[in-house]
Protein backbone atom coordinates (compact mmCIF):
# COMPACT_ATOMS: atom_id res chain seq x y z
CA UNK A 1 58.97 45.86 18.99
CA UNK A 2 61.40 42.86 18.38
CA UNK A 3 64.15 45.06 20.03
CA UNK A 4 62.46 45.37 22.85
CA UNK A 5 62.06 42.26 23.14
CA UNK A 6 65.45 41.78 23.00
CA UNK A 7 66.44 43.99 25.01
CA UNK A 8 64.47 42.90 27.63
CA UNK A 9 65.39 38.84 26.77
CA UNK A 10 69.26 40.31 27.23
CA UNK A 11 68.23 42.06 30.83
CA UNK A 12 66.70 38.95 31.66
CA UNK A 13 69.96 36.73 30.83
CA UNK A 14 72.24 39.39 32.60
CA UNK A 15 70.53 39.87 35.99
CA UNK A 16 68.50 36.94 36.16
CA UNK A 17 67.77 37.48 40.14
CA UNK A 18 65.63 40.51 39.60
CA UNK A 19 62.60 39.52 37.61
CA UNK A 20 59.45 42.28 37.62
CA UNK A 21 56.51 40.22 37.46
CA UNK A 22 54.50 43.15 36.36
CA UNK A 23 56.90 44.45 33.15
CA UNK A 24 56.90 40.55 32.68
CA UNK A 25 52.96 40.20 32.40
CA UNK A 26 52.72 43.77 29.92
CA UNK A 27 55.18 41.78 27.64
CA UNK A 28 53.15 38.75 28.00
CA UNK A 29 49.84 40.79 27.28
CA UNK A 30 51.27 42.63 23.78
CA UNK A 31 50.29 39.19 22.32
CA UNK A 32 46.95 40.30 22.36
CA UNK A 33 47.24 42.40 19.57
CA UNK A 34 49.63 40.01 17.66
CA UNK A 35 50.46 36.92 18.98
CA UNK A 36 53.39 37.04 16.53
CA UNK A 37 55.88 39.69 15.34
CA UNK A 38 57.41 39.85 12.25
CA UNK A 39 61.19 40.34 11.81
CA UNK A 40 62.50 40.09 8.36
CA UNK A 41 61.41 38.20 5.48
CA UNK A 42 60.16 34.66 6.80
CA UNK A 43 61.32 34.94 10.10
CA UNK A 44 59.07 35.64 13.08
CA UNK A 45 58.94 35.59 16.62
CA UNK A 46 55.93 34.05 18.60
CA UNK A 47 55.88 35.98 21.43
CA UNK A 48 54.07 33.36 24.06
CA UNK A 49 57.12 30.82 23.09
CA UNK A 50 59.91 33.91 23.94
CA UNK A 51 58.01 34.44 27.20
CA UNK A 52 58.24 30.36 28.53
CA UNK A 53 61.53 29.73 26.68
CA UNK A 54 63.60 32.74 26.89
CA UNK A 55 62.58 34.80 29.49
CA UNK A 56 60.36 32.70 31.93
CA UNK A 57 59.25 33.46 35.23
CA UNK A 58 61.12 31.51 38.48
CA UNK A 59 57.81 30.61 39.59
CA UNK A 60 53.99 30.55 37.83
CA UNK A 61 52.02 33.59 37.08
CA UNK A 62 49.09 33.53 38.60
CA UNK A 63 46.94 35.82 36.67
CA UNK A 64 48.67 36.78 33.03
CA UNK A 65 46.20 37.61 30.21
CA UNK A 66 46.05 35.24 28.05
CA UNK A 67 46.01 32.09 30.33
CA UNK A 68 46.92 29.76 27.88
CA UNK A 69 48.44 30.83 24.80
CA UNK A 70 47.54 27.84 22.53
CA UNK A 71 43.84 28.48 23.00
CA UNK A 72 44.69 32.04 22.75
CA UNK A 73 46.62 31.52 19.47
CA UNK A 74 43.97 29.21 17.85
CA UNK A 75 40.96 32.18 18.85
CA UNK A 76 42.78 34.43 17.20
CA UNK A 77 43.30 32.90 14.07
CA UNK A 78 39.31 31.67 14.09
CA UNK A 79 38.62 35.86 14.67
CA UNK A 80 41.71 36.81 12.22
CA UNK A 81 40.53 34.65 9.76
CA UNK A 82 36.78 36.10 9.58
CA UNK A 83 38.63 39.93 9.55
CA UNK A 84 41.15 38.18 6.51
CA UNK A 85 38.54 39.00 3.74
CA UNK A 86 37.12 42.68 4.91
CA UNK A 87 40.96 44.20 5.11
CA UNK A 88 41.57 42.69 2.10
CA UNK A 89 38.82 43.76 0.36
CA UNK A 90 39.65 47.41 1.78
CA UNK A 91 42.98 47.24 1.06
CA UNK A 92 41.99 46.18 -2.44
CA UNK A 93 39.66 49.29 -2.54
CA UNK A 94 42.59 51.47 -1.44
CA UNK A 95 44.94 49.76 -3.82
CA UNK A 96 42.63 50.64 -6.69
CA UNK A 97 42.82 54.42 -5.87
CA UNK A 98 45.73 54.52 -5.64
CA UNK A 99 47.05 52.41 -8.50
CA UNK A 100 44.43 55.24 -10.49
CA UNK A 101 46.36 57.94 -9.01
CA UNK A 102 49.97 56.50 -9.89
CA UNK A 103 48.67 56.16 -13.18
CA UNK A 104 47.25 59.25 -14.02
CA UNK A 105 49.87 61.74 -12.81
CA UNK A 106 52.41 59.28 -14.34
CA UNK A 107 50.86 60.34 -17.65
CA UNK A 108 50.57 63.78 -16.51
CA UNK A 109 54.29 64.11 -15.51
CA UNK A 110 55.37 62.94 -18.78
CA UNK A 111 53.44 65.09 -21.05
CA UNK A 112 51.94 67.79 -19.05
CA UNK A 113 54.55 68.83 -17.51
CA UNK A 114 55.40 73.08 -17.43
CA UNK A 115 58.32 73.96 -15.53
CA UNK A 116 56.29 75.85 -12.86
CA UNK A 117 53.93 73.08 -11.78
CA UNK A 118 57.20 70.48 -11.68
CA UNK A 119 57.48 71.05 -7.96
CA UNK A 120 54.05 69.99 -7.48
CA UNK A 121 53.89 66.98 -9.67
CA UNK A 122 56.88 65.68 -7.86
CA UNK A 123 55.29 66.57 -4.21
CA UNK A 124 52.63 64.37 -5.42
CA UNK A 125 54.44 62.00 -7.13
CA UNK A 126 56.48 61.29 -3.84
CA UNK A 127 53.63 61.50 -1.84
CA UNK A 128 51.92 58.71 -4.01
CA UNK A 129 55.12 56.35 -4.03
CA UNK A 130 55.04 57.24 -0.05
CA UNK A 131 51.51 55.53 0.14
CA UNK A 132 52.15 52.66 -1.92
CA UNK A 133 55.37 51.49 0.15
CA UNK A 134 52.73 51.71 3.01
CA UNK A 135 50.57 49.85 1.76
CA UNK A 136 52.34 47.05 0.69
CA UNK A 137 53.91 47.00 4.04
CA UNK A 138 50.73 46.75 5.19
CA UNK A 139 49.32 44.09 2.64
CA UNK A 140 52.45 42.24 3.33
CA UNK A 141 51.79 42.03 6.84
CA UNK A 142 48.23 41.11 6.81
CA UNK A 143 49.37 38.40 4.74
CA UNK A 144 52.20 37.04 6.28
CA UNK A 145 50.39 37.11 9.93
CA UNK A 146 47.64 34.93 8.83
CA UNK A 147 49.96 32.42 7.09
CA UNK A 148 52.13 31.88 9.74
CA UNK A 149 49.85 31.63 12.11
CA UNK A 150 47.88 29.09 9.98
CA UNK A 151 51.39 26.98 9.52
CA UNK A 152 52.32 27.21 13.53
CA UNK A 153 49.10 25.45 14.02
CA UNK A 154 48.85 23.47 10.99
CA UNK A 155 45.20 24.69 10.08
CA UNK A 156 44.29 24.52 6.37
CA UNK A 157 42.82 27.33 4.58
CA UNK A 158 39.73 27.52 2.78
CA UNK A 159 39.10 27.79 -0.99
CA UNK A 160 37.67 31.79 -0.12
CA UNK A 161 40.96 32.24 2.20
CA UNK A 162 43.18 31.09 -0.54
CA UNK A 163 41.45 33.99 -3.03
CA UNK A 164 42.03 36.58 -0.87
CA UNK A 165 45.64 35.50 0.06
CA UNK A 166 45.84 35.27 -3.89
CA UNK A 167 44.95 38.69 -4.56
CA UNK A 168 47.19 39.95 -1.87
CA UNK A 169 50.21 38.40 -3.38
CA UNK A 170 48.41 40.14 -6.98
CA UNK A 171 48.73 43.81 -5.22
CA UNK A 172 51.58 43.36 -3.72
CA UNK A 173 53.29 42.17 -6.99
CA UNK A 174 51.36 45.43 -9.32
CA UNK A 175 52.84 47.79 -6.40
CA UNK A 176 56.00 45.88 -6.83
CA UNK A 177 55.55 46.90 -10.52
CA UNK A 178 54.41 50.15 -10.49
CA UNK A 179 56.93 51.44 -8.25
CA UNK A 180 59.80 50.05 -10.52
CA UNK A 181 58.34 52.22 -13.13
């Protein structure tokens, strides 16, 4: 997604008599689902400031969805931060399973192991390491969404936020583990 953005930021700077109004306002819109987009490690890109500083329109839009991203931005974090707890607690039940999994056939691997049910031990082997990159990609982006959104608008967390993000970092650090293994 941040390519595109790029891309599109680069088009802009190149030909910057021919604006579409309409590609403009779909870009403007993605926000919707994230009003942020990770790139790498701790840096993001907030999509709403990209649109008015980078690639802004020669004259007012008069009907883009959001109106008015700061109101937009602060909604989301109020619904984001209510959702917060239930995908963590999922991802928590999913981390469970699968730590359960990696665990198990870990043992079986090492001691179980006939040459003629190898191959399947290492299909699910990689299939297990498969899902727990996954989900600490996804862990990691649950939690790095809601913290920078919290820090862009300087909202404090509360004591139950600040468990959750806890046991987030906790998963993310056992998958960390277990995959070393």
């Amino acid at each position: 997604m941040f390519n595109t953005y790029c891309l599109y930021g680069l088009v802009r700077k190149l030909f910057p008599k021919e604006e579409d109004r309409d590609l403009w306002k779909k870009f403007w819109g993605l926000q919707k689902k994230s009003p942020i987009l990770h790139i790498q490690g701790s840096l993001v890109l907030v999509i709403s400031d990209f649109m008015k500083e980078v690639v802004p329109l020669s004259r007012k839009p008069m009907n883009k969805d959001p109106r008015d991203s700061e109101v937009f931005i602060v909604e989301y974090i109020d619904k984001k931060d209510v959702q917060f707890e239930k995908d963590i607690e999922g991802l928590y039940t999913q981390f469970c399973s699968w730590a359960t999994q990696m665990d198990s056939f870990y043992g079986q691997s090492q001691s179980f192991a006939i040459e003629r049910e190898l191959d399947k031990i290492f299909a699910l082997k990689s299939r297990l390491l498969v899902t727990g990159l996954l989900m600490g990609c996804r862990i990691r982006q649950e939690l790095m969404t809601i913290i920078f959104l919290h820090i862009k608008k300087n909202i404090g967390f509360t004591p139950s936020m600040i468990s959750y993000l806890t046991r987030g970092f906790m998963m993310l650090k056992a998958i960390k583990y277990m995959l070393d293994e």
